[in-house]
C-alpha atoms as a PDB file:
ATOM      1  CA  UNK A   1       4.313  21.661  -1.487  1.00  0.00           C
ATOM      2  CA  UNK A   2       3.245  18.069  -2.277  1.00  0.00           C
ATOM      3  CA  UNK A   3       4.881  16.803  -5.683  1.00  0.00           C
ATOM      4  CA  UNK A   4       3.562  13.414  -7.400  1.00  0.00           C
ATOM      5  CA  UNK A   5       5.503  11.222  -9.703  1.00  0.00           C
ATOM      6  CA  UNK A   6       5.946   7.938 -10.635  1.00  0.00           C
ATOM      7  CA  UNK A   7       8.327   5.558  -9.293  1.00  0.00           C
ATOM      8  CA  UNK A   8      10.198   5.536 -13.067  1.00  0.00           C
ATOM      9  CA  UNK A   9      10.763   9.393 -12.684  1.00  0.00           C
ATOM     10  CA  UNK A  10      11.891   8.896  -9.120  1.00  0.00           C
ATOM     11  CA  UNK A  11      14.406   6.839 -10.021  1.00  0.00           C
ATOM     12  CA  UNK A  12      15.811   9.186 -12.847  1.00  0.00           C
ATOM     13  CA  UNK A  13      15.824  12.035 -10.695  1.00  0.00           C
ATOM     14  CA  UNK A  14      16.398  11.090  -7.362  1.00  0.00           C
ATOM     15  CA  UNK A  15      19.473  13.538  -6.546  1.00  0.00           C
ATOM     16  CA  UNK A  16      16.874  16.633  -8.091  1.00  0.00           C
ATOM     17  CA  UNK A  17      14.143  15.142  -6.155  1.00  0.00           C
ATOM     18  CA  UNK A  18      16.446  14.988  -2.477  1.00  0.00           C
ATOM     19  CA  UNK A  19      17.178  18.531  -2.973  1.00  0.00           C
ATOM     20  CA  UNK A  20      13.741  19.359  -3.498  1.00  0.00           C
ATOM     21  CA  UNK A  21      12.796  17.737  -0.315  1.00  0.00           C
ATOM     22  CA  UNK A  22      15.997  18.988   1.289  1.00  0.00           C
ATOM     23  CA  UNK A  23      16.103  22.222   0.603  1.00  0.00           C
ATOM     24  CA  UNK A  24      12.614  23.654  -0.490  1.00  0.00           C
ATOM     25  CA  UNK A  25      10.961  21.352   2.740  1.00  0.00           C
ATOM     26  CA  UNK A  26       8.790  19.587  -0.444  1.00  0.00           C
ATOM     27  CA  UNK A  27       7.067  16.234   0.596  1.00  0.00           C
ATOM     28  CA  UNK A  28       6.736  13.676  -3.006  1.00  0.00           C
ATOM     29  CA  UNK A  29       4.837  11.013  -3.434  1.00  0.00           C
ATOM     30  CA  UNK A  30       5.825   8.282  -5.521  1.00  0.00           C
ATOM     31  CA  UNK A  31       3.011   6.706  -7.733  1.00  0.00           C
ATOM     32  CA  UNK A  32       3.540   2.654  -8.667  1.00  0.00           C
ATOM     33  CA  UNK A  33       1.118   1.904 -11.863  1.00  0.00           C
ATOM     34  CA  UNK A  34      -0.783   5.266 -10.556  1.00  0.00           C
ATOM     35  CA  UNK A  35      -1.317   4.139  -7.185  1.00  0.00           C
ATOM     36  CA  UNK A  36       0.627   5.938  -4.313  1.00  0.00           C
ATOM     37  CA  UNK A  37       3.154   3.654  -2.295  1.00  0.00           C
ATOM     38  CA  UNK A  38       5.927   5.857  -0.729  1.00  0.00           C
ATOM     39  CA  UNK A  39       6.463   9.272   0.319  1.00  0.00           C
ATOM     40  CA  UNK A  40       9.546  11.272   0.620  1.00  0.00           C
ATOM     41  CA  UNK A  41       9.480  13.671   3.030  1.00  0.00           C
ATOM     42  CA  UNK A  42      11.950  15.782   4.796  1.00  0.00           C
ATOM     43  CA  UNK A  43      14.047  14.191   7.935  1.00  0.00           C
ATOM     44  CA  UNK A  44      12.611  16.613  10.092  1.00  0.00           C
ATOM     45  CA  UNK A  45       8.955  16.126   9.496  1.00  0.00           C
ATOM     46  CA  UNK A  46       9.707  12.372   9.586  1.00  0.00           C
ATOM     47  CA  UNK A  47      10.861  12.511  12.900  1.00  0.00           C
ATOM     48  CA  UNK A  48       7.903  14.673  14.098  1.00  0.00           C
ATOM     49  CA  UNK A  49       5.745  12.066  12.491  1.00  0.00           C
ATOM     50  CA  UNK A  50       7.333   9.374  14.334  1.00  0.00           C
ATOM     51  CA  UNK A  51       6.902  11.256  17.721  1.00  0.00           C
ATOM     52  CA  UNK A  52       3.118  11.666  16.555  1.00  0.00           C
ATOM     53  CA  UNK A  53       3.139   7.806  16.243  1.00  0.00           C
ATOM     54  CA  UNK A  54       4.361   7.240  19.582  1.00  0.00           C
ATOM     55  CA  UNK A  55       1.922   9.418  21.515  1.00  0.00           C
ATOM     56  CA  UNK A  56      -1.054   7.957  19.020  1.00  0.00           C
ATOM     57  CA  UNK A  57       0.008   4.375  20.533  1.00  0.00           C
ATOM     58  CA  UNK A  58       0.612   5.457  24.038  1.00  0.00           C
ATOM     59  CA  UNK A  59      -2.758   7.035  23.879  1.00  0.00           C
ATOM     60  CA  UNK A  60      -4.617   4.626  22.196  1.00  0.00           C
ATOM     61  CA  UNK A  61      -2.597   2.432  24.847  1.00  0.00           C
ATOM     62  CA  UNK A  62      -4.183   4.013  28.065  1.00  0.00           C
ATOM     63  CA  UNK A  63      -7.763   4.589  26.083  1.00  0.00           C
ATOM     64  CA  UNK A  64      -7.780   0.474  25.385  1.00  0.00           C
ATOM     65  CA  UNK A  65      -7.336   0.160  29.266  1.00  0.00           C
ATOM     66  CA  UNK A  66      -9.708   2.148  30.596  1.00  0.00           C
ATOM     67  CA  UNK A  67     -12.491   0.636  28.239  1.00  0.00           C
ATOM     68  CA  UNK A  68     -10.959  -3.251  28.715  1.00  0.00           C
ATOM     69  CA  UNK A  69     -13.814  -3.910  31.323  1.00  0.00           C
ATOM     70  CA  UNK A  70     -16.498  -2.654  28.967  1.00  0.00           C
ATOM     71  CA  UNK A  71     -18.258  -4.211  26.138  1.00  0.00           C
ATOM     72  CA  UNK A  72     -17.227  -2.976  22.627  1.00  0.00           C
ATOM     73  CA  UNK A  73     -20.582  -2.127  21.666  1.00  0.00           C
ATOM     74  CA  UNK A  74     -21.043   0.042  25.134  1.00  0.00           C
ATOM     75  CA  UNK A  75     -17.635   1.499  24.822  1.00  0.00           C
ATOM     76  CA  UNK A  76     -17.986   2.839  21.383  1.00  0.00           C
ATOM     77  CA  UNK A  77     -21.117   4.534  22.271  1.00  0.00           C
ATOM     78  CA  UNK A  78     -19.513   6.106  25.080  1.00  0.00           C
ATOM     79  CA  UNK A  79     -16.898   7.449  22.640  1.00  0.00           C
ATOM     80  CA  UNK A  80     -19.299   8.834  19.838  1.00  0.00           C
ATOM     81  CA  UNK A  81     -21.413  10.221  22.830  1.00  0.00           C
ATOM     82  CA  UNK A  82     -17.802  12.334  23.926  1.00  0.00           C
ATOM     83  CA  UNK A  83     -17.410  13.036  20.440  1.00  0.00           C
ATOM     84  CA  UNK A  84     -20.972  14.576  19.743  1.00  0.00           C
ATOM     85  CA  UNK A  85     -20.266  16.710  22.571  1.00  0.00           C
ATOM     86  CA  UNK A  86     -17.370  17.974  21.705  1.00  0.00           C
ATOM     87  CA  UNK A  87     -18.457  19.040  18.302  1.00  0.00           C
ATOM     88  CA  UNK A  88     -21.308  20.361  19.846  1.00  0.00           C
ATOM     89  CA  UNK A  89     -18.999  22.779  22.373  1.00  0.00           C
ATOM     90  CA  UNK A  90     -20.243  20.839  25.179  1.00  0.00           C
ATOM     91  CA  UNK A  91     -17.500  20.564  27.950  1.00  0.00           C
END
């Protein structure tokens, strides 16, 4: 579950809000003059996220190689065109 609140309420309930994320697996996000800036989530899905972020960069890594000899312009069509076809079921 995904809990909002503002950075105010955060601060007055921080130890209620920990065990929320600690023990229920809740994820909050903390609203600054209604306008989210942080997240609390549990350790766990943090560090998934952070192994997310390193295969993100390693792929996005090894895609900006292969396309570094091609124009931008040529290399993003080539991308939609893979993109089309995979939403189309094409292999």
């Amino acid at each position: 579950m995904i809990t909002e609140t503002s950075a105010v309420a955060f601060r007055q309930n921080l130890g209620d809000m920990l065990n929320q994320v600690h023990y229920r697996s809740d994820s909050i996000v903390i609203n600054k003059d209604g306008k989210p800036i942080a997240a609390l989530v549990d350790a766990r899905l943090f560090a998934r996220i952070r192994r997310m972020q390193s295969r993100f960069d390693a792929l996005s890594q090894r895609l900006a190689q292969g396309f570094a000899g091609l124009p931008e312009d040529e290399g993003l069509a080539e991308i939609d065109a893979a993109v089309r076809a995979v939403r189309a079921g094409q292999p």
